[in-house]
Protein backbone atom coordinates (compact mmCIF):
# COMPACT_ATOMS: atom_id res chain seq x y z
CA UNK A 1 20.05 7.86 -16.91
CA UNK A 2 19.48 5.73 -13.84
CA UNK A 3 18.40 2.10 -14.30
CA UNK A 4 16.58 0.23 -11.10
CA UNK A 5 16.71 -3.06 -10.77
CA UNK A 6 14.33 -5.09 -8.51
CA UNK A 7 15.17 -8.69 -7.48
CA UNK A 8 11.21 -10.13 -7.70
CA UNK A 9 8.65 -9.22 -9.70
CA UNK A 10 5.49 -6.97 -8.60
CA UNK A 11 2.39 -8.50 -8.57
CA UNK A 12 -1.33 -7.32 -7.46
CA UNK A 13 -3.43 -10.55 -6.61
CA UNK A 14 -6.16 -8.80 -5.67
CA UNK A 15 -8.13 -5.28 -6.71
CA UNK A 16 -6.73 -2.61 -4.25
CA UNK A 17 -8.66 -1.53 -1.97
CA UNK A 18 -9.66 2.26 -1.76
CA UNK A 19 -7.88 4.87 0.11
CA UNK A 20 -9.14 4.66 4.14
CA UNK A 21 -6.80 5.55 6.57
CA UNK A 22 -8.08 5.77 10.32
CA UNK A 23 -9.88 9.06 11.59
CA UNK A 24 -7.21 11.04 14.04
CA UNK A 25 -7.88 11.42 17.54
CA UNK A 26 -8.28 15.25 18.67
CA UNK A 27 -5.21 17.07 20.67
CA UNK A 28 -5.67 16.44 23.92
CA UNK A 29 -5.58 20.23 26.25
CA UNK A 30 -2.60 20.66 28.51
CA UNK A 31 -3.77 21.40 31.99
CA UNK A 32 -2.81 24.98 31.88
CA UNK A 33 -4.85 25.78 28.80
CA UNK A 34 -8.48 25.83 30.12
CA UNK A 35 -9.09 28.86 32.15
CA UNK A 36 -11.25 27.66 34.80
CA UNK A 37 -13.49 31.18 34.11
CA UNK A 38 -16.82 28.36 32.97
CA UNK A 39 -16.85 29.61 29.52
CA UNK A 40 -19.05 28.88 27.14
CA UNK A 41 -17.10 27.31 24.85
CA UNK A 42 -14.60 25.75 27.34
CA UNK A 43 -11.44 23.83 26.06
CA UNK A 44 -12.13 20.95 28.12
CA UNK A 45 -15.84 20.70 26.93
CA UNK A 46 -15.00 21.40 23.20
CA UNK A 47 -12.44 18.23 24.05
CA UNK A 48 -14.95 15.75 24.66
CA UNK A 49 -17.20 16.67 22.13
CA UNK A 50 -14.52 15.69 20.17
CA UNK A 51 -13.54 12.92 21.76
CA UNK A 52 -16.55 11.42 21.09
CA UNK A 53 -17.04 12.62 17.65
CA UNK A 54 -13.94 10.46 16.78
CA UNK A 55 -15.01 7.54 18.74
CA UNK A 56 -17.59 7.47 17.04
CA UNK A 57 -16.19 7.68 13.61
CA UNK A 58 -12.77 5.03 14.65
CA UNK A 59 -15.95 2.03 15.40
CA UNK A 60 -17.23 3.06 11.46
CA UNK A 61 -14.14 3.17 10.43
CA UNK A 62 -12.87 -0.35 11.98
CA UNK A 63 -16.19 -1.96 10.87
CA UNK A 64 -15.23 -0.69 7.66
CA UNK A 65 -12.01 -2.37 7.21
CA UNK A 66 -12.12 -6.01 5.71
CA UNK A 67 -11.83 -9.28 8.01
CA UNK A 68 -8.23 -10.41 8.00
CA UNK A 69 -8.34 -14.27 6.56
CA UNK A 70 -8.20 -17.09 8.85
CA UNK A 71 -4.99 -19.26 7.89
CA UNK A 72 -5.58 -22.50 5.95
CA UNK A 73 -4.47 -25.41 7.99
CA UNK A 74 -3.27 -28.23 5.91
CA UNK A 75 -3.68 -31.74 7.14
CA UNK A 76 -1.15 -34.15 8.82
């Protein structure tokens, strides 16, 4: 049996905060993947749809996230 030890004690001062990690930003194409044949569905199009899909969702998502507290200062 393995015993850990831990040199401070864990405390939670405040409720945790639900799971909300940051939307991901779409892959990027390489150059040589659109085929410059105007599909239509074209990599490059498909892209910045997406592109803006997520910017879209990462200004939610920020707005989301709580203010970090201003430090106290403490008087001379």
């Amino acid at each position: 049996m393995m015993t850990v030890i831990t040199s401070s004690p864990i405390t939670m001062s405040s409720p945790s905060l639900p799971h909300d990690p940051p939307p991901e930003a779409p892959v990027r194409p390489g150059d040589d993947e659109c085929c410059n044949s105007g599909c239509t569905y074209c990599i490059l199009d498909m892209y910045q749809e997406q592109r803006i899909a997520y910017e879209e969702k990462l200004r939610a998502w920020q707005e989301r996230q709580p203010t970090p507290a201003k430090p106290q200062q403490r008087g001379a």
